[in-house]
C-alpha atoms as a PDB file:
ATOM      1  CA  UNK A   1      -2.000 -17.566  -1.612  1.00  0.00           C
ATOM      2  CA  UNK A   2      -3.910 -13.932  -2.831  1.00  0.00           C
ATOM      3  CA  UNK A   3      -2.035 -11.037  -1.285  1.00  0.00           C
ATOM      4  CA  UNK A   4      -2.419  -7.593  -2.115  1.00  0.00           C
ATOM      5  CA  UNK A   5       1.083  -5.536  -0.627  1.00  0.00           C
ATOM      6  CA  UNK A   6       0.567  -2.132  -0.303  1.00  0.00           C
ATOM      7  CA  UNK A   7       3.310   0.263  -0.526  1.00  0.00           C
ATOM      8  CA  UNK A   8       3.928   3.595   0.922  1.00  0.00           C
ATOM      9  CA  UNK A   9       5.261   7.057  -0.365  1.00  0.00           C
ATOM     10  CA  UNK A  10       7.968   6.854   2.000  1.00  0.00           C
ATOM     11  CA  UNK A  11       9.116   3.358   0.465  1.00  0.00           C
ATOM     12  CA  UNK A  12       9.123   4.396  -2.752  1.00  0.00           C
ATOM     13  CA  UNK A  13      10.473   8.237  -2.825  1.00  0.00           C
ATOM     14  CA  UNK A  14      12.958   9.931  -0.802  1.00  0.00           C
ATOM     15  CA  UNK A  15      12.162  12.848   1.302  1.00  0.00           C
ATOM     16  CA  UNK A  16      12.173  15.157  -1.727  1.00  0.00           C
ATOM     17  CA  UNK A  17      10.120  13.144  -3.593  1.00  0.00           C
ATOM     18  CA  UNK A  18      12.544  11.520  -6.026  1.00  0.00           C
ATOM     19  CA  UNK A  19      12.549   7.621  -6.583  1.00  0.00           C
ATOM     20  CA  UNK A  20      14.138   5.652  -4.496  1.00  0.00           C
ATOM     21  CA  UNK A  21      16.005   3.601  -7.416  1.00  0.00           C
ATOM     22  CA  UNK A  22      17.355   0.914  -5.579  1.00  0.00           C
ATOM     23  CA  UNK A  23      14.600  -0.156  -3.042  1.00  0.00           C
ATOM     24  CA  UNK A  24      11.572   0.655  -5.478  1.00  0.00           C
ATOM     25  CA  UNK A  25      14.105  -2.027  -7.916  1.00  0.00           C
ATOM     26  CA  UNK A  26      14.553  -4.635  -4.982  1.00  0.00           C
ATOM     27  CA  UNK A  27      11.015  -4.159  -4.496  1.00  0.00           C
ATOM     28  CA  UNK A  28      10.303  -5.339  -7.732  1.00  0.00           C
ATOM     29  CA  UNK A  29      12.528  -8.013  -8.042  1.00  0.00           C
ATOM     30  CA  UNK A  30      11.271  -9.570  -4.990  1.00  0.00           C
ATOM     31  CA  UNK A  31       7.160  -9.103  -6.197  1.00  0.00           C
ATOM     32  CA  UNK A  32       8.492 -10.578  -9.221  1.00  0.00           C
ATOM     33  CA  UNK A  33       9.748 -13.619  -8.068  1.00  0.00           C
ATOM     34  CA  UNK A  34       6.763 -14.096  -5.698  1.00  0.00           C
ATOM     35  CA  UNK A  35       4.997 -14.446  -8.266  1.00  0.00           C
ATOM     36  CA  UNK A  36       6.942 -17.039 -10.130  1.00  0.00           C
ATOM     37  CA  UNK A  37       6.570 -19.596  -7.133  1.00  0.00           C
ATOM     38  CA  UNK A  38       2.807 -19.186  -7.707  1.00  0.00           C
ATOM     39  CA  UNK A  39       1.464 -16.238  -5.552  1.00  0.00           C
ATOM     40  CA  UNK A  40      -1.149 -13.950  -6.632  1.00  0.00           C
ATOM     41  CA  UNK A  41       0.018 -10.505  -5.611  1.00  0.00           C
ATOM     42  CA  UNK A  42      -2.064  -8.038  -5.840  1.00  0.00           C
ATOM     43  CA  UNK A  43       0.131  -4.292  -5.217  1.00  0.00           C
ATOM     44  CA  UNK A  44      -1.551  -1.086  -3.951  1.00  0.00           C
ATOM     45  CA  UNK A  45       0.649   1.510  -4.669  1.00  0.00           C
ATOM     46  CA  UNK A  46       0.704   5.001  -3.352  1.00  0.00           C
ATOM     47  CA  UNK A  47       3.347   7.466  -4.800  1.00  0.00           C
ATOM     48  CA  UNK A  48       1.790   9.569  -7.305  1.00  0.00           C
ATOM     49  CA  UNK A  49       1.677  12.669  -5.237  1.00  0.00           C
ATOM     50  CA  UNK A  50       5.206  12.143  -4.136  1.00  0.00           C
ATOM     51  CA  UNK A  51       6.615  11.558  -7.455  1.00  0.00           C
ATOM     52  CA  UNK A  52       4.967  14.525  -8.466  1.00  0.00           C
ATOM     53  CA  UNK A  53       6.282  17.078  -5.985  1.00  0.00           C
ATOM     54  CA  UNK A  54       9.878  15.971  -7.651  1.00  0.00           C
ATOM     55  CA  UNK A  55       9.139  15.842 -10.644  1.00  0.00           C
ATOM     56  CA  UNK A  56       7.613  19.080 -10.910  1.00  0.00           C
ATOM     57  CA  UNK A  57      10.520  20.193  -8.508  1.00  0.00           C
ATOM     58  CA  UNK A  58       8.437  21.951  -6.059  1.00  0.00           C
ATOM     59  CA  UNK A  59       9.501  22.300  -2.498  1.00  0.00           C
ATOM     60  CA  UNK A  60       6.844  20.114  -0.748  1.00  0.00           C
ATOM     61  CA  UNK A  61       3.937  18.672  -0.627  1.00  0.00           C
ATOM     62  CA  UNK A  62       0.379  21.089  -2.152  1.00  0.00           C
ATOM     63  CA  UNK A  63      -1.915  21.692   0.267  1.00  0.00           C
ATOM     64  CA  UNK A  64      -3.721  22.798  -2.554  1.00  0.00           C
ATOM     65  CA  UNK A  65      -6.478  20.682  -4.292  1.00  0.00           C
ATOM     66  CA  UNK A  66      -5.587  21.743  -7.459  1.00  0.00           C
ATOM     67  CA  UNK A  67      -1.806  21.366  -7.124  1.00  0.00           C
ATOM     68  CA  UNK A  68      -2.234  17.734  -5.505  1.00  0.00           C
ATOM     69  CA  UNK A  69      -4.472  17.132  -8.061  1.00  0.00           C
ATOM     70  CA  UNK A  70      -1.954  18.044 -11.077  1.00  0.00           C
ATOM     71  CA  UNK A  71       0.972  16.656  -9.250  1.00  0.00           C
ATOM     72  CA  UNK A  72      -1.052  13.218  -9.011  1.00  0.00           C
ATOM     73  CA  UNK A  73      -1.437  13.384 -12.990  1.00  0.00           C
ATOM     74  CA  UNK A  74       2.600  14.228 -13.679  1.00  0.00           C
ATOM     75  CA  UNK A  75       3.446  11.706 -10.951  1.00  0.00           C
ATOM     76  CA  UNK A  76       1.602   8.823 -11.980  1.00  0.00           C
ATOM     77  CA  UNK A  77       2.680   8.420 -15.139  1.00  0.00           C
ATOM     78  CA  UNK A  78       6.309   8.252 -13.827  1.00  0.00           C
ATOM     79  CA  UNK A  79       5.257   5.704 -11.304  1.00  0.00           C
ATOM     80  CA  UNK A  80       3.657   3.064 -13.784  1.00  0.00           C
ATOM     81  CA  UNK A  81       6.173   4.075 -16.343  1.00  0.00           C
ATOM     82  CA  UNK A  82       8.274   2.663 -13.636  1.00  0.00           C
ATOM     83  CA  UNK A  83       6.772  -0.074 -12.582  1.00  0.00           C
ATOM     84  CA  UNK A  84       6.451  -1.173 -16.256  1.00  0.00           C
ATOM     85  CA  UNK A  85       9.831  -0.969 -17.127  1.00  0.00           C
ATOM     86  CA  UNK A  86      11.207  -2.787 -14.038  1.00  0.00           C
ATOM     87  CA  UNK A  87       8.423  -5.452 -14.084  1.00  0.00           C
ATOM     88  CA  UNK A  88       8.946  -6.367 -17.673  1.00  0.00           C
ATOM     89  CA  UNK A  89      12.765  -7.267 -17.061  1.00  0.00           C
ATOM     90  CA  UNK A  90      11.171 -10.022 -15.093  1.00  0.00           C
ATOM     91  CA  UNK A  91       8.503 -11.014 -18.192  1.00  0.00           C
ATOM     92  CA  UNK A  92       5.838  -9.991 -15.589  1.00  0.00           C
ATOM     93  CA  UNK A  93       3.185  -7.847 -16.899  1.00  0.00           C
ATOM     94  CA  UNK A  94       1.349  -4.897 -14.640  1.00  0.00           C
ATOM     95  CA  UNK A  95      -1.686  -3.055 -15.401  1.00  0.00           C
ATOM     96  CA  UNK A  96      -3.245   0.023 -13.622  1.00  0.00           C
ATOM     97  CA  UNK A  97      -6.722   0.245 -12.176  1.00  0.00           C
ATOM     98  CA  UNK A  98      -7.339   3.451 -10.476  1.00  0.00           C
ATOM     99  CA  UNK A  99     -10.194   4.264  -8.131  1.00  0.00           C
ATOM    100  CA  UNK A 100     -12.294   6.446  -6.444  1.00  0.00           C
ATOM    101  CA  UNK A 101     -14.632   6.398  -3.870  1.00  0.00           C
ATOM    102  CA  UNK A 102     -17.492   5.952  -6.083  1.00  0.00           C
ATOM    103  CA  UNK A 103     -16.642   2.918  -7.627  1.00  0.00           C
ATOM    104  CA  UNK A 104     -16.057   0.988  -3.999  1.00  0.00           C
ATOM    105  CA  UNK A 105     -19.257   2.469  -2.897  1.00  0.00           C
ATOM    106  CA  UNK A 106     -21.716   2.015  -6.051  1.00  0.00           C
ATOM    107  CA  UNK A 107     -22.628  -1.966  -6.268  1.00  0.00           C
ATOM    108  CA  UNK A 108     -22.046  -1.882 -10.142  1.00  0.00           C
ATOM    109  CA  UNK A 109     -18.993   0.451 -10.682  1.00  0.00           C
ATOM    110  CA  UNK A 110     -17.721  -2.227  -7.382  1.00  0.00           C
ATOM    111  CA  UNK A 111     -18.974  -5.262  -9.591  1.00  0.00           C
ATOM    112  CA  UNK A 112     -16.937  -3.802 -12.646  1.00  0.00           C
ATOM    113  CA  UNK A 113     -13.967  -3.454 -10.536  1.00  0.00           C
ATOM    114  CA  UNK A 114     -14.277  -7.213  -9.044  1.00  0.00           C
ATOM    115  CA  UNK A 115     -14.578  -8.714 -12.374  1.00  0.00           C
ATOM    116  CA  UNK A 116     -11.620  -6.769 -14.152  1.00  0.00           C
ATOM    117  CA  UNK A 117      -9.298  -7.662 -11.260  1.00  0.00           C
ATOM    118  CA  UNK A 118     -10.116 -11.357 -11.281  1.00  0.00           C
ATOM    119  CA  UNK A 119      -9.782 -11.154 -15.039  1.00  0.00           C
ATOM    120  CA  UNK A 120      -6.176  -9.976 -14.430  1.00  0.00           C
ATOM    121  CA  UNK A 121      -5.424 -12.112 -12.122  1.00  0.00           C
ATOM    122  CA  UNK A 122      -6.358 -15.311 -14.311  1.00  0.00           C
ATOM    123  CA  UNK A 123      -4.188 -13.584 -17.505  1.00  0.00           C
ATOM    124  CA  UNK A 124      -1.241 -14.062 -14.907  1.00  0.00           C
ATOM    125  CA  UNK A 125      -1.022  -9.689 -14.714  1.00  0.00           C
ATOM    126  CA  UNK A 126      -0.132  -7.593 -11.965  1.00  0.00           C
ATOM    127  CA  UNK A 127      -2.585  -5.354 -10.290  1.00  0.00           C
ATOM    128  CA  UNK A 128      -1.597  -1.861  -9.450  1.00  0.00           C
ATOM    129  CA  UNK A 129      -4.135   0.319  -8.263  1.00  0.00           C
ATOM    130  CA  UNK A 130      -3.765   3.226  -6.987  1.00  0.00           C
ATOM    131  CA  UNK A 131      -6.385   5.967  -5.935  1.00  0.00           C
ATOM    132  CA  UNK A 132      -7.397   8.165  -8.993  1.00  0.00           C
ATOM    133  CA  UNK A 133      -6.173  11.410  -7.299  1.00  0.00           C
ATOM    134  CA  UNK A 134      -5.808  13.348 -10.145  1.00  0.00           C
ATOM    135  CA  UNK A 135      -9.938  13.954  -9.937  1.00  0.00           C
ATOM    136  CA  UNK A 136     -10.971  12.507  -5.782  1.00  0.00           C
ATOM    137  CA  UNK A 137     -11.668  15.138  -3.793  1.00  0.00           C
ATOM    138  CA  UNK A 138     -12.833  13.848  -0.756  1.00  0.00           C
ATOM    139  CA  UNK A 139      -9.283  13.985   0.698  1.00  0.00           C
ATOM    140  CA  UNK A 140      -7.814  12.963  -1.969  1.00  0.00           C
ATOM    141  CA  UNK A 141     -10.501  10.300  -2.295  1.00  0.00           C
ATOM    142  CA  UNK A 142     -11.341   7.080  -0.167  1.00  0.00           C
ATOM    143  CA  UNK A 143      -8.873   8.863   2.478  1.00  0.00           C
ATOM    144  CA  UNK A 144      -5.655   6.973   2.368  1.00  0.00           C
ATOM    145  CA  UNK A 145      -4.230   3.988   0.601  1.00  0.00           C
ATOM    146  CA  UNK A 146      -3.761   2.002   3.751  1.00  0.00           C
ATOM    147  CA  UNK A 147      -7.703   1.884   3.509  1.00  0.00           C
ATOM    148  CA  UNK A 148      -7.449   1.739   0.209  1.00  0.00           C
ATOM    149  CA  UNK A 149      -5.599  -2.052   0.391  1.00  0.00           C
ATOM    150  CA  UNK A 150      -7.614  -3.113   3.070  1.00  0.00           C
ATOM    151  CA  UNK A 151     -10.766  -2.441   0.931  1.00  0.00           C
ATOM    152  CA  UNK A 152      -8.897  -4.114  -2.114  1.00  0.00           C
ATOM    153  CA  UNK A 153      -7.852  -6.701   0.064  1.00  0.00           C
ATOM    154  CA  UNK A 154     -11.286  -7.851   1.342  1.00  0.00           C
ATOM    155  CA  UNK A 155     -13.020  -7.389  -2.339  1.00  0.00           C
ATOM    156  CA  UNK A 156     -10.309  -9.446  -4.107  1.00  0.00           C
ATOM    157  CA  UNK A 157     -11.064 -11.942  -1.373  1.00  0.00           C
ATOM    158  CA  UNK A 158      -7.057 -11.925  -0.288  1.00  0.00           C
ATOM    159  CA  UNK A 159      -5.465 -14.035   2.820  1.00  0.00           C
ATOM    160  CA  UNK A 160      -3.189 -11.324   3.481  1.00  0.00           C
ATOM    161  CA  UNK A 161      -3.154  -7.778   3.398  1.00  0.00           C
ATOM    162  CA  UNK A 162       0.803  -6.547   3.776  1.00  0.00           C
ATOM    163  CA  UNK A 163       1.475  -2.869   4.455  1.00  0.00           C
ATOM    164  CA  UNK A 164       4.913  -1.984   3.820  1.00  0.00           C
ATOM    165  CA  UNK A 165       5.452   1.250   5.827  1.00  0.00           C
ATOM    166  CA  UNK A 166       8.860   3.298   7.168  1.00  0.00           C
ATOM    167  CA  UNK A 167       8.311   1.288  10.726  1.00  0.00           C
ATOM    168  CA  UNK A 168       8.991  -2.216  11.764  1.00  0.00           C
ATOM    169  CA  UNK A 169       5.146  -2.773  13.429  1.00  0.00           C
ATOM    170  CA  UNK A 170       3.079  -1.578  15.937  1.00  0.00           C
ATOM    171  CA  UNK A 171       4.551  -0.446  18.776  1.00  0.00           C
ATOM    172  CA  UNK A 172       3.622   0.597  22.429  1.00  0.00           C
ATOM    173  CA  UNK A 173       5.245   3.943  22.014  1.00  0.00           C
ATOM    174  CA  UNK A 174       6.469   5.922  19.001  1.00  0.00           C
ATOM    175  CA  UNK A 175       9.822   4.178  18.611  1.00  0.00           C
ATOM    176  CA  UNK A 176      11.185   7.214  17.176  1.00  0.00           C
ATOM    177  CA  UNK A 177      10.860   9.082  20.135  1.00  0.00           C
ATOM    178  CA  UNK A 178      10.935   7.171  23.039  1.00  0.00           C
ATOM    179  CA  UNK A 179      13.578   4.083  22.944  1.00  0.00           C
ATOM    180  CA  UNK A 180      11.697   1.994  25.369  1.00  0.00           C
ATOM    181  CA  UNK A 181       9.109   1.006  22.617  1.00  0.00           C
ATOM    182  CA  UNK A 182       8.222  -2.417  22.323  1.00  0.00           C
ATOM    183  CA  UNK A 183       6.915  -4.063  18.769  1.00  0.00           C
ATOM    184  CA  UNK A 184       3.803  -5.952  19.432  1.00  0.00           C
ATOM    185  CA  UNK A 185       4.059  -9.145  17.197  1.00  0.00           C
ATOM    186  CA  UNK A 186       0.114 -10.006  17.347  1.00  0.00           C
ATOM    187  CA  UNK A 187      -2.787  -8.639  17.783  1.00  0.00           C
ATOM    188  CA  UNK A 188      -6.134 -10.854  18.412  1.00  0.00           C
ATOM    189  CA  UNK A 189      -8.086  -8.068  19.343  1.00  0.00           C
ATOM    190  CA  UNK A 190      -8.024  -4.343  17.905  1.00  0.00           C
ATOM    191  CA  UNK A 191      -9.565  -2.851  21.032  1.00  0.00           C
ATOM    192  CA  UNK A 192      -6.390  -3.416  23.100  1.00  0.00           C
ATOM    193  CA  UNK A 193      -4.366  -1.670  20.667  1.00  0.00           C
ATOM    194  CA  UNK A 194      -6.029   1.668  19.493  1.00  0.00           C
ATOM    195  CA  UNK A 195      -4.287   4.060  22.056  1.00  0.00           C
ATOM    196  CA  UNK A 196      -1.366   3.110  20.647  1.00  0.00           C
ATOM    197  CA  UNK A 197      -1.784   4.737  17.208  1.00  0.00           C
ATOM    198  CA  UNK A 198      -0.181   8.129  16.501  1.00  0.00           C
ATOM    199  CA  UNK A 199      -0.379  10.488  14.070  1.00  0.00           C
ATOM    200  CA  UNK A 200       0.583  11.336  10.195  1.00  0.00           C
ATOM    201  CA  UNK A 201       3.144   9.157   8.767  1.00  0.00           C
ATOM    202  CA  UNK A 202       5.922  11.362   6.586  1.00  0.00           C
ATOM    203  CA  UNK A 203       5.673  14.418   5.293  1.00  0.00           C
ATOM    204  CA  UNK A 204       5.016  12.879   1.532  1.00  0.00           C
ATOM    205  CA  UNK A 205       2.532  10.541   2.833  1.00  0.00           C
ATOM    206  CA  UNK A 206      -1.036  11.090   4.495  1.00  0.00           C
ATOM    207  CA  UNK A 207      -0.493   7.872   6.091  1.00  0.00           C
ATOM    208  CA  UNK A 208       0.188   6.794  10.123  1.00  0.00           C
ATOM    209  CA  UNK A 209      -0.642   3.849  12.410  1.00  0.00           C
ATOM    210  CA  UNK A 210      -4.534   5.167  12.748  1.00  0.00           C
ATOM    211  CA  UNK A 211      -4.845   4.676   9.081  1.00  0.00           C
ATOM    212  CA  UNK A 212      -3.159   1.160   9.590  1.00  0.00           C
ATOM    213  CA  UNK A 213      -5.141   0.210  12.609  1.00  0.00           C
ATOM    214  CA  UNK A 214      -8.534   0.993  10.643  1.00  0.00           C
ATOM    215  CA  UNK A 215      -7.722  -0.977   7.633  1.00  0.00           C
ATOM    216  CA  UNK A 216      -6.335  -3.712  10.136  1.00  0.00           C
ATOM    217  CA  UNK A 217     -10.334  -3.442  11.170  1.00  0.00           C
ATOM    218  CA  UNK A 218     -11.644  -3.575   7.522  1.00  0.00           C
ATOM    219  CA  UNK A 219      -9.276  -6.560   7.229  1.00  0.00           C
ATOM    220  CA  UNK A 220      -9.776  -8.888  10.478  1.00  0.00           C
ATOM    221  CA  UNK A 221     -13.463  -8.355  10.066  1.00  0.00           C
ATOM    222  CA  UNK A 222     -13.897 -10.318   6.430  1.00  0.00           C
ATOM    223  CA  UNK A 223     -11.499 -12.921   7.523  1.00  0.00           C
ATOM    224  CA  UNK A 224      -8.231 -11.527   5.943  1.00  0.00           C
ATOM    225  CA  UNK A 225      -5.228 -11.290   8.139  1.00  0.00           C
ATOM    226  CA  UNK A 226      -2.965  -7.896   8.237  1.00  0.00           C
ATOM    227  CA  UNK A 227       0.793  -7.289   8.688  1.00  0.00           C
ATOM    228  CA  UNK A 228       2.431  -3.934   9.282  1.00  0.00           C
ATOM    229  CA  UNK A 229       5.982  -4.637   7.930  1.00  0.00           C
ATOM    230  CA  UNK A 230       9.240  -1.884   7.097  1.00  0.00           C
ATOM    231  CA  UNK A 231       9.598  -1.370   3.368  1.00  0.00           C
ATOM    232  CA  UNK A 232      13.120  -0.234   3.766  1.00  0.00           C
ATOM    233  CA  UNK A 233      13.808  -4.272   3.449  1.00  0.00           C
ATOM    234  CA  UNK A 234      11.783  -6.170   0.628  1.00  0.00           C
ATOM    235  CA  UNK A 235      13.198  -8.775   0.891  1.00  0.00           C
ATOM    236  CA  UNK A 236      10.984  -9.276   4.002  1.00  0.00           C
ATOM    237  CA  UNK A 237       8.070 -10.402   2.085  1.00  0.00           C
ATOM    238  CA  UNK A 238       9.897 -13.749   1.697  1.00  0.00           C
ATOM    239  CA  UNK A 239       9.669 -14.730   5.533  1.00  0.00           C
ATOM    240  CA  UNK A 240       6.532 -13.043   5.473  1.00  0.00           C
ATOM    241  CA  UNK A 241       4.797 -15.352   2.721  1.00  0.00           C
ATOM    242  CA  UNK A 242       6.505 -18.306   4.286  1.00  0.00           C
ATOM    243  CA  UNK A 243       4.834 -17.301   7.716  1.00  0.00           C
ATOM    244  CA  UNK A 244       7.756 -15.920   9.533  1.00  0.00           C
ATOM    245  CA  UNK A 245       7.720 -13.821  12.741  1.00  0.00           C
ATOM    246  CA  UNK A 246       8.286 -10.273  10.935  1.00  0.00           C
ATOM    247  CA  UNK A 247       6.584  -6.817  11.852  1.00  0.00           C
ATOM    248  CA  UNK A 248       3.092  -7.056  13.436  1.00  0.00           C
ATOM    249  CA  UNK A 249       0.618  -9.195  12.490  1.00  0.00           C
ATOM    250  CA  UNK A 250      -3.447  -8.720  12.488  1.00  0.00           C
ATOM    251  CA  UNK A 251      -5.712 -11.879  13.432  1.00  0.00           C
ATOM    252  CA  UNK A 252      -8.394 -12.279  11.281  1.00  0.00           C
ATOM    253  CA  UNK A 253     -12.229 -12.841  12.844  1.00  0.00           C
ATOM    254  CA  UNK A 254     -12.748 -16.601  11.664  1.00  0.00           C
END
């Protein structure tokens, strides 16, 4: 099976924008051995903001361009530098592709981008891509990386879209505010569910369930199904490839 996971901020980074060494590790491992039983795993990674704000130590997130912008430089390079060192203690290779709006939107910058992921997947190489926020400027870009996946997702012609997020699913209420929220296990048709989208996920992030819901849309409609799934547990993605129960899932439009 092609999926393409899609990790959050809040997976990767604590609050103050330092990695999270032991889940962004478990994280890893797990990818890693997905793809020895013979996935092809395509990861959308966002982080580069985050790990920026820490490592340039500054209080929280820029509202500035220019600041997000030079934050997104420092803190990519610390997030493939990580990814590279903890994939390659599993002899798995990862390479970067990052993107901007332009080159999902123009038919031959999309073409270029089609052909160099297939081309990595073939080589038996990871995928990260990322949004190239160090120069987008249309919020930082394509808008959020939930989109972001979902676009990847139907280009790379996936089965399954993932998005590991800092929630269990979609609910019918924000389940950190009101405890008599119930997690919604499938949805068939996105129309029933829209009111039940919030707003902005954490305060590292530009994420929430809106974001999710309208890459859920990108997905269903080209025939890939979605899951919204907690990436405080990795380990997940094993009942999820196997076709567990877990989080929410998105029926695709066959």
């Amino acid at each position: 099976m092609k999926i393409v996971i899609k990790v959050g901020t809040s997976t990767l980074a604590y609050p103050n924008g330092c990695l999270n060494i032991r889940r962004t590790e478990e994280l890893c491992k797990v990818i890693s051995d997905l793809k020895n039983s013979g996935q092809e795993i395509i990861l959308v990674s966002s982080g580069a903001i985050g790990m920026g704000v820490g490592k340039l130590s500054l209080k929280e997130r820029p509202t500035d361009m220019p600041t997000k912008q030079a934050a997104a430089a420092v803190g990519q390079c610390e997030l493939m530098y990580t990814y590279d060192r903890l994939f390659s203690e599993y002899n798995h290779t990862v390479a970067q592709i990052l993107l901007t709006a332009s080159d999902v939107r123009q038919e031959d910058r999309k073409g270029n981008f089609i052909n160099t992921l297939n081309r990595l997947l073939e080589l038996g190489v990871l995928p990260i891509v990322n949004e190239n926020d160090s120069v987008a400027t249309e919020e930082i870009g394509i808008g959020d990386n939930d989109t972001l996946a979902a676009i990847v997702a139907v280009n790379a012609g996936a089965e399954l879209l993932v998005l590991l997020s800092d929630i269990d699913g979609l609910y019918t209420a924000d389940p950190h505010r009101q405890t008599g929220a119930e997690l919604i296990p499938v949805v068939a048709d996105l129309a029933e569910v829209e009111g039940f989208a919030g707003g902005k996920g954490s305060s590292l992030g530009t994420g929430g369930m809106r974001t999710k819901l309208a890459a859920a849309k990108i997905c269903t409609a080209s025939g890939c199904d979605m899951i919204i799934s907690n990436g405080d547990k990795p380990s997940l993605l094993y009942g999820i490839v196997g076709g567990e129960k877990i989080g929410t899932r998105f029926l695709a439009k066959r």
